[in-house]
Protein backbone atom coordinates (compact mmCIF):
# COMPACT_ATOMS: atom_id res chain seq x y z
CA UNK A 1 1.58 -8.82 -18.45
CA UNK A 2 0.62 -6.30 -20.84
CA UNK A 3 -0.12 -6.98 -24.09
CA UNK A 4 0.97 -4.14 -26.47
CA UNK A 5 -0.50 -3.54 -30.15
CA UNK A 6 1.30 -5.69 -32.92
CA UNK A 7 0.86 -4.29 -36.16
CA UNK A 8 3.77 -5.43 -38.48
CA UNK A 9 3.95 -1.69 -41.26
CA UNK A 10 5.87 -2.05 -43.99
CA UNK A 11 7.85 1.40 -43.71
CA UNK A 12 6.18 2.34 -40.19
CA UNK A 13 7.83 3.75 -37.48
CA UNK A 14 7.64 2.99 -34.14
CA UNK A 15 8.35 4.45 -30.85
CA UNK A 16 9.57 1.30 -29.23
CA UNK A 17 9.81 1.06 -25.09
CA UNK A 18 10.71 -1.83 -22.79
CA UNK A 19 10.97 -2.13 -18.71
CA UNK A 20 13.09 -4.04 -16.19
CA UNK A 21 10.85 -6.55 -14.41
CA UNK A 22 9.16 -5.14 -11.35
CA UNK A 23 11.40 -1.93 -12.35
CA UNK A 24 14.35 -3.72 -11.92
CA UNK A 25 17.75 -2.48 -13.76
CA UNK A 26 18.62 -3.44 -17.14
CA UNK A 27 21.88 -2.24 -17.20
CA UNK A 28 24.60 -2.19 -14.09
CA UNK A 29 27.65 -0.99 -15.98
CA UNK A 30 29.20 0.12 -19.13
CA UNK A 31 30.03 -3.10 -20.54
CA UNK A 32 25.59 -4.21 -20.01
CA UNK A 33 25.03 -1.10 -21.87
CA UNK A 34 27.81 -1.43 -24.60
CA UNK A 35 26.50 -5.24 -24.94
CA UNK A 36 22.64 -3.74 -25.47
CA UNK A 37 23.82 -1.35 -27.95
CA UNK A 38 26.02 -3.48 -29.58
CA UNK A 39 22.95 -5.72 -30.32
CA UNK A 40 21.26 -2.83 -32.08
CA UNK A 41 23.45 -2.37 -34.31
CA UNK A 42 23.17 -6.20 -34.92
CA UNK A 43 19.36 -6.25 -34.75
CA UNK A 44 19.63 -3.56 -37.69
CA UNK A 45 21.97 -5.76 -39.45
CA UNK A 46 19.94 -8.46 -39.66
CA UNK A 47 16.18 -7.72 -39.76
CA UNK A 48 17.05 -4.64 -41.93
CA UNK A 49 15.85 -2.18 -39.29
CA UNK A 50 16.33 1.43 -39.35
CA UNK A 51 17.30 2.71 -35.45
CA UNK A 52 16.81 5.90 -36.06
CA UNK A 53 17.08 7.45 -32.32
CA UNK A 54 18.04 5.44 -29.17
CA UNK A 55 18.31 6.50 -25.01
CA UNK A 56 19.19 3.70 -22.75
CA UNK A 57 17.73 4.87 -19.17
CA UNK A 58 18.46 2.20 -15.87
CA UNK A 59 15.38 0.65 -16.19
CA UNK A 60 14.18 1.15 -19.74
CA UNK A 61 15.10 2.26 -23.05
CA UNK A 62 13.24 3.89 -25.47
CA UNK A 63 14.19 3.42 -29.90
CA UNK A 64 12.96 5.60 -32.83
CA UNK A 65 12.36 2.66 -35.59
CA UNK A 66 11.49 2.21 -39.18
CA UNK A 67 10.44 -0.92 -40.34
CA UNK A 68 10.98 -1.66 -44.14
CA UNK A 69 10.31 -5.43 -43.49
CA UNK A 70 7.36 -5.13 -42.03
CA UNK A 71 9.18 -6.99 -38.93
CA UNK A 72 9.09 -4.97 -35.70
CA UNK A 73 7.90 -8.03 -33.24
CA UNK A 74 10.91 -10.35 -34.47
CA UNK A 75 13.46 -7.98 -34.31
CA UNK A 76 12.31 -6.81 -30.99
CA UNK A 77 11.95 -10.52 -29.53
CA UNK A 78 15.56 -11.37 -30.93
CA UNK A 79 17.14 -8.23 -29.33
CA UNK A 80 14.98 -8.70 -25.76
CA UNK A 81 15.99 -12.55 -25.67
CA UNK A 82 19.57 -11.81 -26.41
CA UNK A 83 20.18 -9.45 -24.13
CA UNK A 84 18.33 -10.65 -21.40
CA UNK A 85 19.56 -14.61 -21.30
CA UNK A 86 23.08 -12.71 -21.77
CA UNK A 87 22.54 -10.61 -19.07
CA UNK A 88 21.47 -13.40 -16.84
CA UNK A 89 24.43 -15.85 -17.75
CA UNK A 90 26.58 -12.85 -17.16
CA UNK A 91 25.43 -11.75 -13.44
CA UNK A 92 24.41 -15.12 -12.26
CA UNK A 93 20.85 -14.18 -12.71
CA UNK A 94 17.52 -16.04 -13.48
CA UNK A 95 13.84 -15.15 -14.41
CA UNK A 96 12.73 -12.21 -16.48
CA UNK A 97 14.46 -9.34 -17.36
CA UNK A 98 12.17 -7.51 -19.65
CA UNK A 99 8.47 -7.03 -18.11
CA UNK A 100 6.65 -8.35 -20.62
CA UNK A 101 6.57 -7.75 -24.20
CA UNK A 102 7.39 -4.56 -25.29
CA UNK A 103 5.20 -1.52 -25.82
CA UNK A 104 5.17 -0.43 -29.82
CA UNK A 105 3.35 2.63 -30.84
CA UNK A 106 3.05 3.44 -34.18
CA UNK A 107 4.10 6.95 -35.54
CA UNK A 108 3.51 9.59 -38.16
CA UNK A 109 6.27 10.53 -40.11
CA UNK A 110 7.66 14.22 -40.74
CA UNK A 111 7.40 16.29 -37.92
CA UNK A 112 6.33 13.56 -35.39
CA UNK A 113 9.45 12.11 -35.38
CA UNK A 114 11.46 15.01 -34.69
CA UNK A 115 9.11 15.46 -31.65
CA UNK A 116 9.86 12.12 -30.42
CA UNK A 117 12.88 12.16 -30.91
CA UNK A 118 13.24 15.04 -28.84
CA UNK A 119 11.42 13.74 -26.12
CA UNK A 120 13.64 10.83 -26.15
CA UNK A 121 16.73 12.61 -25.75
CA UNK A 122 15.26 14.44 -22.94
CA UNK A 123 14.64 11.42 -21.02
CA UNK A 124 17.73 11.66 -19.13
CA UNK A 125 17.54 15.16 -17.67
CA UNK A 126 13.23 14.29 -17.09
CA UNK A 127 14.20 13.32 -13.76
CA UNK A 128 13.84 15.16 -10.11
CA UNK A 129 16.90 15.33 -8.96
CA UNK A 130 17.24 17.91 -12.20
CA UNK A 131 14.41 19.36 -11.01
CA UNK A 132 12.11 18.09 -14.16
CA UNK A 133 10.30 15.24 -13.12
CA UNK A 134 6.43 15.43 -14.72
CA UNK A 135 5.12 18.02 -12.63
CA UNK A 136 7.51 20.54 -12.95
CA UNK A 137 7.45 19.63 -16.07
CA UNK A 138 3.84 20.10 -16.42
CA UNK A 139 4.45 23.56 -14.55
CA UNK A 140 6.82 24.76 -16.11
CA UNK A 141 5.34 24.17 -19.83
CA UNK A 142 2.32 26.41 -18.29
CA UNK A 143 4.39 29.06 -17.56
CA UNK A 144 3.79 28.67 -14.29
CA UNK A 145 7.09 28.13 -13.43
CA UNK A 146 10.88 28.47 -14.65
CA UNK A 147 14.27 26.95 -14.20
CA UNK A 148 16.48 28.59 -12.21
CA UNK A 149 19.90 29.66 -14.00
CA UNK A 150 21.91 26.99 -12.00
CA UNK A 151 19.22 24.32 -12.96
CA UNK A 152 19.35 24.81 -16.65
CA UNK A 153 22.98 24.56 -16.69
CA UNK A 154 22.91 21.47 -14.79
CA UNK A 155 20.15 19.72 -17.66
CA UNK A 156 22.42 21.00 -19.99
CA UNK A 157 25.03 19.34 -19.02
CA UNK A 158 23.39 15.78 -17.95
CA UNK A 159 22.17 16.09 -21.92
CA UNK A 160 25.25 16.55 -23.46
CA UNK A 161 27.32 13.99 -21.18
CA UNK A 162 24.77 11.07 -21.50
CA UNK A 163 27.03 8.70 -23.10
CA UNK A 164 24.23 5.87 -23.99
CA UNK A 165 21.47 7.95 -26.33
CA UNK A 166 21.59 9.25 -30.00
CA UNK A 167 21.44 13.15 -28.60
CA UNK A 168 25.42 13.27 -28.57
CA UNK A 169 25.39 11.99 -32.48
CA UNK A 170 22.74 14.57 -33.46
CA UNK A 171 23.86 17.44 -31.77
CA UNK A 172 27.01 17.08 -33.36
CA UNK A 173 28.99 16.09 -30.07
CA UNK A 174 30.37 12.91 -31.57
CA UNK A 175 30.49 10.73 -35.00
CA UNK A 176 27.49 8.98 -35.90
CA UNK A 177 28.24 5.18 -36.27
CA UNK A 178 26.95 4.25 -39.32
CA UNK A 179 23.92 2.06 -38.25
CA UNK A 180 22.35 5.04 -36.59
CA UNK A 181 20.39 6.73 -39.33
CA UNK A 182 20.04 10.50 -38.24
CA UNK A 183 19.28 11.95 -41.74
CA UNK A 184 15.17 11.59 -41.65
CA UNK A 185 15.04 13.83 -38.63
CA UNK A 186 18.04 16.27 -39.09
CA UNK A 187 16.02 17.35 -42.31
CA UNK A 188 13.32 18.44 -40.23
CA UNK A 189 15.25 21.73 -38.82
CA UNK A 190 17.04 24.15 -40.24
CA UNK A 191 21.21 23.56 -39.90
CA UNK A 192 21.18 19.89 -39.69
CA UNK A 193 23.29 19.10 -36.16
CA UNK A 194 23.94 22.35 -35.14
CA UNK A 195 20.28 23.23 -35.32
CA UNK A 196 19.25 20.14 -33.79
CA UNK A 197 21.64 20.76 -31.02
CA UNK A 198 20.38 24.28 -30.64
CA UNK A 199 16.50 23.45 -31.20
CA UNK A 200 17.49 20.68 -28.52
CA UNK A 201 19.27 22.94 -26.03
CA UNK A 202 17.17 26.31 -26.22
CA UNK A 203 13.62 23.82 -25.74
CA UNK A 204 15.63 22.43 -22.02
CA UNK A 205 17.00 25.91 -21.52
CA UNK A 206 12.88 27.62 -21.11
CA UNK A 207 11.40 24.60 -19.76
CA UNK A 208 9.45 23.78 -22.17
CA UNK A 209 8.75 20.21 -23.70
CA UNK A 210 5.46 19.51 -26.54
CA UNK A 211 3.18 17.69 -25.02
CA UNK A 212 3.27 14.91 -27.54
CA UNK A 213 1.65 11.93 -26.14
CA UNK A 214 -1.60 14.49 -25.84
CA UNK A 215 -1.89 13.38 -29.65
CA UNK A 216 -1.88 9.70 -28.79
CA UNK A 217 -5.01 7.78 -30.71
CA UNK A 218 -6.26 4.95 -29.08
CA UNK A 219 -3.27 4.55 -27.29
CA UNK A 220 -1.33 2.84 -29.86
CA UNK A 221 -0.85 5.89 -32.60
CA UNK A 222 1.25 8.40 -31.94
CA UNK A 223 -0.34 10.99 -34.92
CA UNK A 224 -2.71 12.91 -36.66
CA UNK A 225 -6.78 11.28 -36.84
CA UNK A 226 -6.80 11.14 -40.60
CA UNK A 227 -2.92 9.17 -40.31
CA UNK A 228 -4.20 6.81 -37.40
CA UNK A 229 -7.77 5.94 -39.48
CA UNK A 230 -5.89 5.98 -42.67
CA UNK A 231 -3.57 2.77 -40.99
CA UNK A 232 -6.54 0.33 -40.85
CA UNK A 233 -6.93 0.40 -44.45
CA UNK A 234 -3.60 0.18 -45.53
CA UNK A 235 -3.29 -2.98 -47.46
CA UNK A 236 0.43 -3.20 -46.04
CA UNK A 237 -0.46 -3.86 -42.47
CA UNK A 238 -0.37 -7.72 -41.40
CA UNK A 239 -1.54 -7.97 -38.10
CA UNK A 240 -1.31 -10.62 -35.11
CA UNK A 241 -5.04 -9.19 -34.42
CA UNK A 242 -7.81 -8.06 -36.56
CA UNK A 243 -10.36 -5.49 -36.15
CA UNK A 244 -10.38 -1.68 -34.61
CA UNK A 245 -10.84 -3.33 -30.93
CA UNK A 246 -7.09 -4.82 -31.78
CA UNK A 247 -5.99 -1.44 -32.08
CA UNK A 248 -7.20 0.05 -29.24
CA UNK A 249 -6.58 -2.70 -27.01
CA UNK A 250 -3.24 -2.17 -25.19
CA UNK A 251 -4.23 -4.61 -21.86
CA UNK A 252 -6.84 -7.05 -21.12
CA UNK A 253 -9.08 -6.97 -18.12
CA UNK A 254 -7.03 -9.43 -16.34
CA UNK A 255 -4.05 -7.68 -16.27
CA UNK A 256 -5.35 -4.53 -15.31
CA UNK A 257 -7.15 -6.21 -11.96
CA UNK A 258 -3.37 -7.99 -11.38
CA UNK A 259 -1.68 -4.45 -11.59
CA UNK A 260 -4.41 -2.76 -9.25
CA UNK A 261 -4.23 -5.56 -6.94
CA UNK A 262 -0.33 -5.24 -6.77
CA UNK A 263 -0.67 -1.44 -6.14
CA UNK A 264 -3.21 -1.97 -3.03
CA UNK A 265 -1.50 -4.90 -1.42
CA UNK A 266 -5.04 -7.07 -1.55
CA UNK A 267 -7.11 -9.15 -3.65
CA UNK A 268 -9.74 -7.86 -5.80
CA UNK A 269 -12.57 -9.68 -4.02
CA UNK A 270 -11.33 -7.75 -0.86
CA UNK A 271 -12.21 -3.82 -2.08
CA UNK A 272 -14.51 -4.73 -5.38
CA UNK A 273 -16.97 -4.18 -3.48
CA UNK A 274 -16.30 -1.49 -0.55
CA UNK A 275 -18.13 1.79 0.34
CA UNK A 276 -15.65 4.76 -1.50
CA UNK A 277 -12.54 2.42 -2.50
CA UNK A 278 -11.24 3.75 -6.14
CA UNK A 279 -9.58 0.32 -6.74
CA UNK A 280 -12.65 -1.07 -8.51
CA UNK A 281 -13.09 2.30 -10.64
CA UNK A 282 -9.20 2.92 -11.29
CA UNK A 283 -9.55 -0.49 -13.19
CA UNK A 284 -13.12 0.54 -14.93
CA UNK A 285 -11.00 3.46 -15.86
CA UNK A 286 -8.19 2.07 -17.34
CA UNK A 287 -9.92 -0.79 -18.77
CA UNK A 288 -11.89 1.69 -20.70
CA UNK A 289 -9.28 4.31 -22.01
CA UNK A 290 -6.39 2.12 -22.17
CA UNK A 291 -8.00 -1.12 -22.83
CA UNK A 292 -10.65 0.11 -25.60
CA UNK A 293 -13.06 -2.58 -23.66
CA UNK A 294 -16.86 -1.26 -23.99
CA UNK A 295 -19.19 -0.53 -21.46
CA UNK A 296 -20.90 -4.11 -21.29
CA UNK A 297 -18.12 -5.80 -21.16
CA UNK A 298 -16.64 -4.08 -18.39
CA UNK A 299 -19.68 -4.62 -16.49
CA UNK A 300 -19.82 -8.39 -16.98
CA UNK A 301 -16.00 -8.75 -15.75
CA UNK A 302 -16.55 -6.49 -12.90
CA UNK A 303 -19.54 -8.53 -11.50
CA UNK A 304 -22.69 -8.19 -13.45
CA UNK A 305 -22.83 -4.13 -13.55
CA UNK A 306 -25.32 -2.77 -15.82
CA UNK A 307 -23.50 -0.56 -18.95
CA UNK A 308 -25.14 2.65 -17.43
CA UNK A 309 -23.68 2.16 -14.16
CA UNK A 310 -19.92 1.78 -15.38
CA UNK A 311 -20.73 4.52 -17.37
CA UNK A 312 -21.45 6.74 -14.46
CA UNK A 313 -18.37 5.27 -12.34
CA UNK A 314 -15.59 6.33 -14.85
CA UNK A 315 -17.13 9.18 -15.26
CA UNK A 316 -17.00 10.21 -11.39
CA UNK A 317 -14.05 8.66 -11.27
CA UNK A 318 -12.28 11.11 -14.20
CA UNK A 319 -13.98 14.29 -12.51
CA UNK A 320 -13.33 13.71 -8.84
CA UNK A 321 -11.00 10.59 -7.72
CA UNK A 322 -8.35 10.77 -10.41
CA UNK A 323 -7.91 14.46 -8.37
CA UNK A 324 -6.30 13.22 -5.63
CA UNK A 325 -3.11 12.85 -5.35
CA UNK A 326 -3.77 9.16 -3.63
CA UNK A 327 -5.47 7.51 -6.61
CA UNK A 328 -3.08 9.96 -9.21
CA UNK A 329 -0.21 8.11 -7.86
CA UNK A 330 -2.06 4.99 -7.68
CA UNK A 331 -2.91 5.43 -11.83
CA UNK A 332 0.36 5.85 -12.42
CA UNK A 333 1.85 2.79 -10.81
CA UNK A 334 -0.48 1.23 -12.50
CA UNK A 335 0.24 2.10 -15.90
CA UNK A 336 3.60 1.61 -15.29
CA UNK A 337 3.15 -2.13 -14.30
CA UNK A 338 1.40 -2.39 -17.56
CA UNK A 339 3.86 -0.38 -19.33
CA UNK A 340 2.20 2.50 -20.52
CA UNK A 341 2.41 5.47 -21.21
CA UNK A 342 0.77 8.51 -18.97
């Protein structure tokens, strides 16, 4: 299972994300999502957490958090281990519900976290049956593309209907309970709700989404290079893991290998070593960028490869396999057995 960055900030904020096992549900009805949210409000409560922008999606959820304590792992572990034996006792279930720990990235304040929120909020109406899964996405932030009339009335309306986010609260749709802190990001635009709400609507209505995770550093900091170098030396930070490997070190070798072996159906032993299979590279790949592993090491876990020749196999790999729409699709199952972002 992945192994996500765990930096406790005192004040930090976090973009906080956690899977369904093998992309299982979380949530089957009303009363499993009322019960999860429920427990934020608790989670705030009692590890004086600020949830500052939620979306609960089938599978996953996604929180805006600020951390005065210092205490992101704990309160995440108590709200994952609540819900999750509850859920089980309640639908006669067993096993995991969560896969794995869950992902924290840390984020910049100010304008960042109007962005993420944003793309939060979004999450919902991101999907293909709304015609806005990630390539028309993609397309459609290029210009190359553009929402037909009839689509962009139908996103509008999946955003504004989605009972279990924080969009209905900051567009102005609904009260606010009073756990959800909303006042950090409404300052960002001009007209508090109603310009969130129209910021919000106008951004779905063109097609057009920032490309936010673009900005990601190391894969763990979601932020400017000066904010994400500045965060090593803060004498605040009290880390589970020390050094800058730590922070760039979302998954270990291991669990990359497991993933790629679970996306081709066969043992790493079986295509390690075969004539033009990506598996072997895809892993190099990830390992590299996602991991933060260096060139040596990769080479001793993959079988005794010198540095120079793992160097040159990610880098054909980048120009010319990750291309194809095969081993694109392959990456991306990946990642999201390891729960990343891509």
């Amino acid at each position: 299972m992945a192994r996500p960055l765990r930096s406790n900030v005192a004040g930090g904020w976090y973009h906080i994300t956690s899977r369904g096992q093998n992309r299982r549900r979380l949530y089957d009805d009303a009363r499993d999502r009322g019960d999860f949210v429920d427990r934020l409000e608790e989670m705030s409560k009692r590890y004086g957490v600020e949830v500052h922008a939620y979306v609960l999606m089938p599978n996953h959820y996604h929180l805006l958090i600020r951390t005065p304590r210092a205490n992101p792992s704990a309160a995440m572990q108590w709200l994952n281990n609540g819900y999750g034996m509850w859920r089980n006792r309640r639908h006669g279930l067993r096993g995991h519900v969560f896969q794995g720990r869950f992902k924290g990235i840390l984020v910049e304040g100010g304008a960042w976290v109007l962005e993420l929120s944003l793309y939060m909020h979004f999450n919902p109406v991101a999907v293909k049956g709304l015609g806005w899964g990630k390539q028309q996405q993609h397309a459609e932030g290029r210009g190359l593309a553009a929402p037909s009339a009839e689509l962009v009335r139908a996103r509008l309306e999946a955003l504004r209907q989605h009972r279990w986010s924080s969009y209905r609260a900051y567009a102005g749709y609904e009260k606010a309970p009073e756990w959800l802190h909303t006042a950090e990001v409404l300052g960002r635009v001009e007209g508090r709700r109603e310009g969130y709400r129209r910021e919000a609507e106008a951004r779905l209505s063109r097609g057009q989404t920032e490309a936010i995770w673009s900005r990601l550093q190391w894969g763990v900091v979601l932020g400017s290079a000066r904010f994400a170098q500045a965060l090593r030396r803060r004498a605040q930070v009290v880390r589970e893991t020390q050094g800058r490997g730590a922070w760039r070190r979302e998954v270990r070798w291991s669990e990359v290998v497991q993933a790629v072996e679970q996306i081709k159906r066969e043992s790493w032993a079986a295509f390690v070593n075969r004539y033009g299979d990506w598996g072997r590279d895809l892993a190099l790949w990830i390992a590299r960028r996602r991991g933060g592993m260096s060139l040596r090491e990769l080479g001793a876990q993959a079988g005794g490869l010198d540095y120079s020749a793992v160097s040159e196999a990610i880098r054909t790999f980048e120009r010319k396999r990750l291309n194809r729409a095969e081993v694109r699709r392959a990456y991306k199952a990946t990642c999201t057995i390891l729960n990343l972002e891509t």
